[in-house]
PDB file of N, CA and C in Angstrom:
ATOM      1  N   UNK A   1    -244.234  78.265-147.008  1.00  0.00           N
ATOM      2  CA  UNK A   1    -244.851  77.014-146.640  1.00  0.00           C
ATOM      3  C   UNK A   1    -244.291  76.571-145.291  1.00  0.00           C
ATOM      4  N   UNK A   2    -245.066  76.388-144.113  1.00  0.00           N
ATOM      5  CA  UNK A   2    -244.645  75.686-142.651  1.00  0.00           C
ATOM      6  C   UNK A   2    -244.244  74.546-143.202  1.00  0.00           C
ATOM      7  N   UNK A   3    -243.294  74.321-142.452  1.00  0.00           N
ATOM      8  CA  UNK A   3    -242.694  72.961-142.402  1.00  0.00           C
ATOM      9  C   UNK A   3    -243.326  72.039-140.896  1.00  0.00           C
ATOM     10  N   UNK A   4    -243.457  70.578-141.631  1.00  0.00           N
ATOM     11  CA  UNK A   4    -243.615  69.903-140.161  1.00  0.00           C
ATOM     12  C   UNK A   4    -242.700  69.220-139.630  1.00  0.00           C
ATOM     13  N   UNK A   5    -242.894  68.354-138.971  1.00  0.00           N
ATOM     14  CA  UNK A   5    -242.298  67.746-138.336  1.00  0.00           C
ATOM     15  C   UNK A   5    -243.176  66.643-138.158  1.00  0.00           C
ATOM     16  N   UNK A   6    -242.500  65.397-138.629  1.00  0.00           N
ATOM     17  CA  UNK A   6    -242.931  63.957-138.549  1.00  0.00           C
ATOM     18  C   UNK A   6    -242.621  63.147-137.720  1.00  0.00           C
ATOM     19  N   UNK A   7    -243.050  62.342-137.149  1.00  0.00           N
ATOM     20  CA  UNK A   7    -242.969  61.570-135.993  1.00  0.00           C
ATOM     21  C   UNK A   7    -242.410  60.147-136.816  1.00  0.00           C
ATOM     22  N   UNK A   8    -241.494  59.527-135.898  1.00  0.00           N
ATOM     23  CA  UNK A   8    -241.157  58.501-136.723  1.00  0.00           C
ATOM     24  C   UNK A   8    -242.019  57.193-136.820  1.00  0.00           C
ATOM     25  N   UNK A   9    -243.365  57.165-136.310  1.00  0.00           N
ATOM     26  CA  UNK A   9    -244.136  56.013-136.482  1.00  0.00           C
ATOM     27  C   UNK A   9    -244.399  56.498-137.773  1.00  0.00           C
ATOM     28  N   UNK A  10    -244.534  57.824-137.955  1.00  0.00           N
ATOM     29  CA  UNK A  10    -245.413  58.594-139.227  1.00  0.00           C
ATOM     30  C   UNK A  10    -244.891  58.440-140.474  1.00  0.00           C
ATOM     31  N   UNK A  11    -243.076  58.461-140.285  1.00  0.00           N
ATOM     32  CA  UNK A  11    -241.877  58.520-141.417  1.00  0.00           C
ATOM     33  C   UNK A  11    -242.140  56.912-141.830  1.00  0.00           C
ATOM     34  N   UNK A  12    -242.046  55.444-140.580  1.00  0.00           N
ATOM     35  CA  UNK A  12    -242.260  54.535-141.215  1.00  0.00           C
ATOM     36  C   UNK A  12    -243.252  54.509-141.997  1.00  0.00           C
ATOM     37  N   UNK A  13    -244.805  54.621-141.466  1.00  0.00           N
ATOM     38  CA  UNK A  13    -245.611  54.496-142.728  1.00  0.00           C
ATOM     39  C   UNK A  13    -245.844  54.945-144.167  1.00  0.00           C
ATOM     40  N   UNK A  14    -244.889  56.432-143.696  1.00  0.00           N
ATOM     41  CA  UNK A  14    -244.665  57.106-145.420  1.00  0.00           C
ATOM     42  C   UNK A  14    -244.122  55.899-146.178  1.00  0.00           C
ATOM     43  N   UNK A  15    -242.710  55.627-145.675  1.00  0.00           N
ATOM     44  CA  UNK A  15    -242.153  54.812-146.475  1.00  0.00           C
ATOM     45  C   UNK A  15    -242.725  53.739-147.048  1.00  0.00           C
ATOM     46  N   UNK A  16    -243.247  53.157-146.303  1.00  0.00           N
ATOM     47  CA  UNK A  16    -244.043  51.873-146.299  1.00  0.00           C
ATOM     48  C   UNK A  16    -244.967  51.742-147.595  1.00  0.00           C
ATOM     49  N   UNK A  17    -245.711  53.422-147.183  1.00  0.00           N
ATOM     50  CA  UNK A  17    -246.767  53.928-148.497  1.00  0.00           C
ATOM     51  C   UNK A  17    -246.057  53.624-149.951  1.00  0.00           C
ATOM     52  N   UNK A  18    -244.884  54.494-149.771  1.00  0.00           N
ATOM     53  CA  UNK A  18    -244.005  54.655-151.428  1.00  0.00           C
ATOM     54  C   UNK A  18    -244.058  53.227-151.515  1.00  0.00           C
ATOM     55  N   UNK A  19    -243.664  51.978-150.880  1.00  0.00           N
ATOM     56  CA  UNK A  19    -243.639  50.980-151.217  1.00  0.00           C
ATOM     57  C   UNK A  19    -244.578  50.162-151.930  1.00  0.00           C
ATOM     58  N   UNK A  20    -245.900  50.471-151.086  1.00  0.00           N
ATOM     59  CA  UNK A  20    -247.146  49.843-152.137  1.00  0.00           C
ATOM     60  C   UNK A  20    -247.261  50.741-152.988  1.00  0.00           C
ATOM     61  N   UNK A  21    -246.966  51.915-152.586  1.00  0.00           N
ATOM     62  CA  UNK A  21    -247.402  52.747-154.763  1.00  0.00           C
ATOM     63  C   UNK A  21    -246.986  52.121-155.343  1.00  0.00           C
ATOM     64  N   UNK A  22    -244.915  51.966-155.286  1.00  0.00           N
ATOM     65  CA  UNK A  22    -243.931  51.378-156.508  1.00  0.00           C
ATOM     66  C   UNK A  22    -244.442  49.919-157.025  1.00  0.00           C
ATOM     67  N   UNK A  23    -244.925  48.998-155.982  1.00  0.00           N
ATOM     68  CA  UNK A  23    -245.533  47.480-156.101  1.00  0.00           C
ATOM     69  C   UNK A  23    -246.750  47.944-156.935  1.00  0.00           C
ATOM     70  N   UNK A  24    -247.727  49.050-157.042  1.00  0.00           N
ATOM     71  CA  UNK A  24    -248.655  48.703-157.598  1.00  0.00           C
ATOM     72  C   UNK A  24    -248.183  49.561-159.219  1.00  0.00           C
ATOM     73  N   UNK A  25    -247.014  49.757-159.409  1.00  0.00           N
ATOM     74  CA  UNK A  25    -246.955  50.371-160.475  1.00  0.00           C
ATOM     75  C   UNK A  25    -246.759  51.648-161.270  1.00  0.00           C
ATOM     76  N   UNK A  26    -246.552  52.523-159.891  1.00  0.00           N
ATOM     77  CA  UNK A  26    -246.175  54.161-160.084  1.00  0.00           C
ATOM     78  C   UNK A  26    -244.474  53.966-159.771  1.00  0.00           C
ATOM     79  N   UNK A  27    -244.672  55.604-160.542  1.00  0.00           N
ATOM     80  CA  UNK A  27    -242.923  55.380-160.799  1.00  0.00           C
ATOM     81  C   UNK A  27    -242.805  56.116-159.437  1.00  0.00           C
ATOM     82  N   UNK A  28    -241.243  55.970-158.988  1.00  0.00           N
ATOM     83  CA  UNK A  28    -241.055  56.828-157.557  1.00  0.00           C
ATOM     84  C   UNK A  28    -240.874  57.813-157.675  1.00  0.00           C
ATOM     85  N   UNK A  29    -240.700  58.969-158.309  1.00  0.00           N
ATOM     86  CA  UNK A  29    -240.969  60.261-158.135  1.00  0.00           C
ATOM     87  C   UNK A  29    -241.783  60.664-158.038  1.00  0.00           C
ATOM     88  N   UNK A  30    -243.405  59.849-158.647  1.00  0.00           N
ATOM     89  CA  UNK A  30    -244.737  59.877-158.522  1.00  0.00           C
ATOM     90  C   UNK A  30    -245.012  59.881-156.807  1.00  0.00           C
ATOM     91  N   UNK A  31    -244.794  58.478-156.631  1.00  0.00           N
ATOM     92  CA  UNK A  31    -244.896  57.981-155.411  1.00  0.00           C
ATOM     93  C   UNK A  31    -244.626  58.952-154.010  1.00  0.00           C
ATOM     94  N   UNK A  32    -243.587  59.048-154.485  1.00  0.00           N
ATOM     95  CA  UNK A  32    -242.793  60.074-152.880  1.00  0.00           C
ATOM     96  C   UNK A  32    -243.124  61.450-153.083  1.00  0.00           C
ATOM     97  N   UNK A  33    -244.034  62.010-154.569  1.00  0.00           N
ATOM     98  CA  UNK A  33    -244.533  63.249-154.499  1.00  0.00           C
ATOM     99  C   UNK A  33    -246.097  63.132-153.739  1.00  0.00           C
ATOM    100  N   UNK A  34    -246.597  61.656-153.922  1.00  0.00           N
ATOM    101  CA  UNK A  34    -247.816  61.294-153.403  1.00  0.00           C
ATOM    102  C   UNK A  34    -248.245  61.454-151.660  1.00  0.00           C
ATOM    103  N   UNK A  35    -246.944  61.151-150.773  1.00  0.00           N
ATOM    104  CA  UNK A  35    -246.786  61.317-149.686  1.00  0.00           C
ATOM    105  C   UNK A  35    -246.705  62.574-149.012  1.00  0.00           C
ATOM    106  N   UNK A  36    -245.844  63.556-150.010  1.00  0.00           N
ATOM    107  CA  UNK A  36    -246.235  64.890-149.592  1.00  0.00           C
ATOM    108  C   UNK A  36    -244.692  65.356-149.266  1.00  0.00           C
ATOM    109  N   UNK A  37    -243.542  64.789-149.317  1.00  0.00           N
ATOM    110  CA  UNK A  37    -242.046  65.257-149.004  1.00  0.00           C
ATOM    111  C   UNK A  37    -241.729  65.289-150.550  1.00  0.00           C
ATOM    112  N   UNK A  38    -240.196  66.084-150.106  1.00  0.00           N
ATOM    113  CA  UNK A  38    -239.462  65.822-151.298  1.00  0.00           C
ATOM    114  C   UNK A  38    -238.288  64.791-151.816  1.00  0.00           C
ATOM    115  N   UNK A  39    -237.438  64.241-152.388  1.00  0.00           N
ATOM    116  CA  UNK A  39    -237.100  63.277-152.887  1.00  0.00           C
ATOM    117  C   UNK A  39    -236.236  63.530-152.223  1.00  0.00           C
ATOM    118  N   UNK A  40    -235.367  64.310-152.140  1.00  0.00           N
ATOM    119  CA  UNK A  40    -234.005  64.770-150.829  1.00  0.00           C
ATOM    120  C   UNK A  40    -234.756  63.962-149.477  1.00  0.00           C
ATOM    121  N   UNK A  41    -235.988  64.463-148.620  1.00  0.00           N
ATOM    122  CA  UNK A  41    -236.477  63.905-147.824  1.00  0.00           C
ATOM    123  C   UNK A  41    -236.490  62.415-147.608  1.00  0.00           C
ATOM    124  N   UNK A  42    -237.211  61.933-148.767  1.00  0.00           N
ATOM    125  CA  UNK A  42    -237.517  60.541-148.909  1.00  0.00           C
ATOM    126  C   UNK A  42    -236.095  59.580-148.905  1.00  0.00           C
ATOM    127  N   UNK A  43    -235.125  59.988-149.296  1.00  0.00           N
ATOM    128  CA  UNK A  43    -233.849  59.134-149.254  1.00  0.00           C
ATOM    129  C   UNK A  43    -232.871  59.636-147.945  1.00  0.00           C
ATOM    130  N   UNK A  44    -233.508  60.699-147.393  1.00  0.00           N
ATOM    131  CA  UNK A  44    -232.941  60.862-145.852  1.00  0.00           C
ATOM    132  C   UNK A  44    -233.407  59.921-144.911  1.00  0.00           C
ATOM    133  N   UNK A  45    -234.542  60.014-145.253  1.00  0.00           N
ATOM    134  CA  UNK A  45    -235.542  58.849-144.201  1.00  0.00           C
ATOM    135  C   UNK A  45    -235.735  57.231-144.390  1.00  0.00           C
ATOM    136  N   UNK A  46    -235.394  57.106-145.694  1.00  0.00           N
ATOM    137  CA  UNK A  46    -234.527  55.456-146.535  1.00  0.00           C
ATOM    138  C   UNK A  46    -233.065  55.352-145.496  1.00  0.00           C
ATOM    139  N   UNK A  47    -232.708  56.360-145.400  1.00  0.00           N
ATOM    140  CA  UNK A  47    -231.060  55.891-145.027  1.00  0.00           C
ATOM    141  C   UNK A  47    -231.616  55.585-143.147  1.00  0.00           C
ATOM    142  N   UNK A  48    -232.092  56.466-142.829  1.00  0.00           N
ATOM    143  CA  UNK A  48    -232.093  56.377-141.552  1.00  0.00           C
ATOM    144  C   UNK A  48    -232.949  55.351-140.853  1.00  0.00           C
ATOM    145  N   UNK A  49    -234.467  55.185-141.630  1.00  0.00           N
ATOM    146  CA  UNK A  49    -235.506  54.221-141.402  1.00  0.00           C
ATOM    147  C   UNK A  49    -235.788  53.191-141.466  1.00  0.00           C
ATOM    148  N   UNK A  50    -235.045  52.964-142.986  1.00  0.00           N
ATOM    149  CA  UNK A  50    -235.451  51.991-144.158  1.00  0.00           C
ATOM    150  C   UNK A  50    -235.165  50.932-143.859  1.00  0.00           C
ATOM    151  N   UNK A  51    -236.067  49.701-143.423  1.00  0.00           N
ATOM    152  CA  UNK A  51    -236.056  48.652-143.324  1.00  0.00           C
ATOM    153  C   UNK A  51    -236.827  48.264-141.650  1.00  0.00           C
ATOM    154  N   UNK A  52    -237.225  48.809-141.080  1.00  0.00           N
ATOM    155  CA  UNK A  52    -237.594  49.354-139.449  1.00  0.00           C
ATOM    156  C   UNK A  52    -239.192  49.568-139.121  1.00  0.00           C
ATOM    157  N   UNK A  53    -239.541  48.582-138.536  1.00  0.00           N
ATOM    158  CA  UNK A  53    -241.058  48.569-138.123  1.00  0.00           C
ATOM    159  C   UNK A  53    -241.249  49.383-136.918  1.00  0.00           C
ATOM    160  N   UNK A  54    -242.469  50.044-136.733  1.00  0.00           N
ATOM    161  CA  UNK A  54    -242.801  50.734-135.878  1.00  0.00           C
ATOM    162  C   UNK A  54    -242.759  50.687-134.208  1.00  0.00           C
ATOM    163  N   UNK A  55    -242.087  48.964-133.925  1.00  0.00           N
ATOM    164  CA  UNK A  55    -241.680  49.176-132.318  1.00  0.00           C
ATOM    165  C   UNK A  55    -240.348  49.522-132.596  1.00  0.00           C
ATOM    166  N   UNK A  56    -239.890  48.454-133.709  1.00  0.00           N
ATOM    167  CA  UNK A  56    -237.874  49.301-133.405  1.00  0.00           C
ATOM    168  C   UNK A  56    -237.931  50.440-133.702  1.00  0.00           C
ATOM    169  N   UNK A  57    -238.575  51.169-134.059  1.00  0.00           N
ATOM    170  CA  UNK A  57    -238.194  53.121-134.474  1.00  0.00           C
ATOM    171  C   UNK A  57    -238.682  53.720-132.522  1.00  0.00           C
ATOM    172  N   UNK A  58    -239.778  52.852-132.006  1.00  0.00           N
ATOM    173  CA  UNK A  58    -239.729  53.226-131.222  1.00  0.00           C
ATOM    174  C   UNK A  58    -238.352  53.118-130.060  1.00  0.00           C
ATOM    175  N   UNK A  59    -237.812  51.576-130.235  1.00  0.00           N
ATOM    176  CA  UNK A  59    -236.788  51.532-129.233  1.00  0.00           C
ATOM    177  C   UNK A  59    -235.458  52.124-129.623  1.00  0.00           C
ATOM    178  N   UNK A  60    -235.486  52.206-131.169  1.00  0.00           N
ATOM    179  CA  UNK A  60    -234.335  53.103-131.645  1.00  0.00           C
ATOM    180  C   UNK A  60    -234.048  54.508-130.964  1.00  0.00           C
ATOM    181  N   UNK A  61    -235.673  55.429-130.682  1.00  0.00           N
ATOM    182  CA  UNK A  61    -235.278  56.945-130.471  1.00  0.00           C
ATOM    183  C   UNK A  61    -235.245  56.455-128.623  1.00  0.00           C
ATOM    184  N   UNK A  62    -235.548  55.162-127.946  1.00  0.00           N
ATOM    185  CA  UNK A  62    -235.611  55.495-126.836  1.00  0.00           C
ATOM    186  C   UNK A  62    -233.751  54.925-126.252  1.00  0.00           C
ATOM    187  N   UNK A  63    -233.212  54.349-127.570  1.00  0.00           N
ATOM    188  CA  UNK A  63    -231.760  54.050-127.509  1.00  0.00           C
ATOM    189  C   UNK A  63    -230.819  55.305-127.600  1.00  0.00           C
ATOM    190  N   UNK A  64    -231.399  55.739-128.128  1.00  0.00           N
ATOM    191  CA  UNK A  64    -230.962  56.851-128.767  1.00  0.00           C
ATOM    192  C   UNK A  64    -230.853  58.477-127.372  1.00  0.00           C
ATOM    193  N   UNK A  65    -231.906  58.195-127.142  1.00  0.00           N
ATOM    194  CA  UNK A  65    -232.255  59.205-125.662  1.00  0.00           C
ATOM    195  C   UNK A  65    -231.147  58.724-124.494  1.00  0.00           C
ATOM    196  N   UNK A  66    -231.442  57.498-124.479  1.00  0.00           N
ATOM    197  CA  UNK A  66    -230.408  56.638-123.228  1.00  0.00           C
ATOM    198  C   UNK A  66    -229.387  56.957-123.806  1.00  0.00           C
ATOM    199  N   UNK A  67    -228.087  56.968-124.808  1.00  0.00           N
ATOM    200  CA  UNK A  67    -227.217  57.356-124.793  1.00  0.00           C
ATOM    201  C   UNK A  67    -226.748  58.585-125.116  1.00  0.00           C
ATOM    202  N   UNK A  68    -227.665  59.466-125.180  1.00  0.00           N
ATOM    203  CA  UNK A  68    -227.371  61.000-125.177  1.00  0.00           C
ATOM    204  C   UNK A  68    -226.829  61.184-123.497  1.00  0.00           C
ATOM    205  N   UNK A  69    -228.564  60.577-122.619  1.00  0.00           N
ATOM    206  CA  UNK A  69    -228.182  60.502-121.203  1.00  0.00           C
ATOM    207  C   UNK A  69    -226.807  60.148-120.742  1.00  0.00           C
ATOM    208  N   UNK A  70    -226.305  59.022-121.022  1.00  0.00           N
ATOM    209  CA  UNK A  70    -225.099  58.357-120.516  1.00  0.00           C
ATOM    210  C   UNK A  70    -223.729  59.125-120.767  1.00  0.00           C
ATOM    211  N   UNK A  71    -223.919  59.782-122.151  1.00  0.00           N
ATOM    212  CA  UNK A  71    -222.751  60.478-122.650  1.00  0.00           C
ATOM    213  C   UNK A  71    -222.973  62.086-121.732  1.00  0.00           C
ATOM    214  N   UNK A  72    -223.917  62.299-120.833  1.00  0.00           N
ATOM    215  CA  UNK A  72    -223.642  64.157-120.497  1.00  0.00           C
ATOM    216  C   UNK A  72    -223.557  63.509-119.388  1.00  0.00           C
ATOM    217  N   UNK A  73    -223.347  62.243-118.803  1.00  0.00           N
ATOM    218  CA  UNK A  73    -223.036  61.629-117.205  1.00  0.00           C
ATOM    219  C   UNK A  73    -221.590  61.501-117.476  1.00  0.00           C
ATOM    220  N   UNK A  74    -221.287  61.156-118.558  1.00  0.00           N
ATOM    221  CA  UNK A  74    -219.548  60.590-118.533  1.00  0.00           C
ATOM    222  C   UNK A  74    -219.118  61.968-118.558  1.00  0.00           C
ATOM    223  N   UNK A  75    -219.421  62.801-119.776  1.00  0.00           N
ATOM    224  CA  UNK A  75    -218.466  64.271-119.673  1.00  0.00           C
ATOM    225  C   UNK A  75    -218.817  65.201-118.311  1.00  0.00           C
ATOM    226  N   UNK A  76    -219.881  64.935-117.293  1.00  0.00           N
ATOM    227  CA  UNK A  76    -219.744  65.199-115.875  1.00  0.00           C
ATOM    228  C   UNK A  76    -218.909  64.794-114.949  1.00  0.00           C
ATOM    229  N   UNK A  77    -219.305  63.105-115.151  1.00  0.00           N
ATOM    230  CA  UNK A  77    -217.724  62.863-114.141  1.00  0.00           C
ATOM    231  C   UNK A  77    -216.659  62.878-114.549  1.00  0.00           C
ATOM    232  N   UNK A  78    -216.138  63.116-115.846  1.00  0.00           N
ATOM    233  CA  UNK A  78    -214.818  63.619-116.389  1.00  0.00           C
ATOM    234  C   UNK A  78    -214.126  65.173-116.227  1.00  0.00           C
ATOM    235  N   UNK A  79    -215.333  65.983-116.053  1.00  0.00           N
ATOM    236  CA  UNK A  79    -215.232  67.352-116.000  1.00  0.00           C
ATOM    237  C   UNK A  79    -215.011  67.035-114.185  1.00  0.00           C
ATOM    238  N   UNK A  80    -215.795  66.293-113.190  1.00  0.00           N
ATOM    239  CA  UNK A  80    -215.565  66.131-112.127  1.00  0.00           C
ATOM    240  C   UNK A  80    -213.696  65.979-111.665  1.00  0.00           C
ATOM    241  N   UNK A  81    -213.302  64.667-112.418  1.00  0.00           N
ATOM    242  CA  UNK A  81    -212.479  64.555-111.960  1.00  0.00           C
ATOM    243  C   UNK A  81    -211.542  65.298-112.466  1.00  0.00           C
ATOM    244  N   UNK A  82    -211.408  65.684-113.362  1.00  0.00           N
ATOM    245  CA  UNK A  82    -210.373  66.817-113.551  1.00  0.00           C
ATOM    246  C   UNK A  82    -210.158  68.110-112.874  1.00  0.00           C
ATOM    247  N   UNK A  83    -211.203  68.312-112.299  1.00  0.00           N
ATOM    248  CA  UNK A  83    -211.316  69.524-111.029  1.00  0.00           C
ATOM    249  C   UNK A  83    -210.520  68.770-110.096  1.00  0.00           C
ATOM    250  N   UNK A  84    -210.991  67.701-109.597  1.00  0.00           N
ATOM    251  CA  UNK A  84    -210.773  67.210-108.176  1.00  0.00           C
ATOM    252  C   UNK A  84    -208.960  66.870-108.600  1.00  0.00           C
ATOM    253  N   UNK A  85    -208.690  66.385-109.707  1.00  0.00           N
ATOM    254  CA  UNK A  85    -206.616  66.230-110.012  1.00  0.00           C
ATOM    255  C   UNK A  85    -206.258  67.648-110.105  1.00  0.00           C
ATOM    256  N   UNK A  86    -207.133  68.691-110.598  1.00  0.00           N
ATOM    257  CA  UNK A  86    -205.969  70.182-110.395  1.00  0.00           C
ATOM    258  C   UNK A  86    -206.125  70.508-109.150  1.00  0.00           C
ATOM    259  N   UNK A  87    -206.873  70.159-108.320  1.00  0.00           N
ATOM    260  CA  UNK A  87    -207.247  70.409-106.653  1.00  0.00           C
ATOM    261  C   UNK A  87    -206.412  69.754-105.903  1.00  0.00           C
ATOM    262  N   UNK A  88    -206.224  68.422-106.317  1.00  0.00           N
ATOM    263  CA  UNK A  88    -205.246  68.020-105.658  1.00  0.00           C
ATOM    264  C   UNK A  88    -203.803  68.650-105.802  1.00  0.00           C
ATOM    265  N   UNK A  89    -203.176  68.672-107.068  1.00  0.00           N
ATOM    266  CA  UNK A  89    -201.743  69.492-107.748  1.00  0.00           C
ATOM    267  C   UNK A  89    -201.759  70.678-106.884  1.00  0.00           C
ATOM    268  N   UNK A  90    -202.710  71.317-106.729  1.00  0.00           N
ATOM    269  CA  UNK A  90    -202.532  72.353-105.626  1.00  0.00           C
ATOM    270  C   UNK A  90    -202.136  71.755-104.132  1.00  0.00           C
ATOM    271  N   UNK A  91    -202.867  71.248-103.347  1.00  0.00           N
ATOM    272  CA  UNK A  91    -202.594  70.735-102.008  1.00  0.00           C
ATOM    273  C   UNK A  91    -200.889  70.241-101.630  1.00  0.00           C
ATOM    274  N   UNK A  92    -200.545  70.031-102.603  1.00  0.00           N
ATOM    275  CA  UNK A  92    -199.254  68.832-102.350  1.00  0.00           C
ATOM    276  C   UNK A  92    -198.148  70.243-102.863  1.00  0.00           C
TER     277      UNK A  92
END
């Protein structure tokens, strides 16, 4: 079976879904088999999602991008300056 890959506007509305099943009366193993993942899935995406409307998931992954960015700028100029202090230890 291919596996996909869900987009997180897509993961909120799953969740969202299980929510009106359970409100209208299905049990949740029903529910989260209804969506099409498995129950391992569904409480991965509770922990990470759960509670999160579709602009914050958006500004979440674009928070999320920005500090990946920021963190391979710091271990650059850290890797920088540590060249430039054994460069110096040499000169002197």
């Amino acid at each position: 079976m291919a596996r996909k890959r869900h987009s997180a506007e897509e993961i909120v509305a799953k969740l969202r879904q299980v929510e009106v099943l359970c409100g209208q009366g299905k049990v949740l193993a029903d529910a989260i088999r209804a969506i099409g993942v498995t129950e391992v899935t569904y409480y991965r995406w509770r922990n990470e999602y759960g509670g999160l409307k579709g602009d914050q998931v958006k500004r979440l992954k674009e928070l999320e991008a920005e500090n990946a960015r920021l963190r391979r700028a710091v271990s650059d100029l850290t890797l920088d300056k540590q060249i430039l202090r054994e460069a110096a230890k040499g000169n002197f």
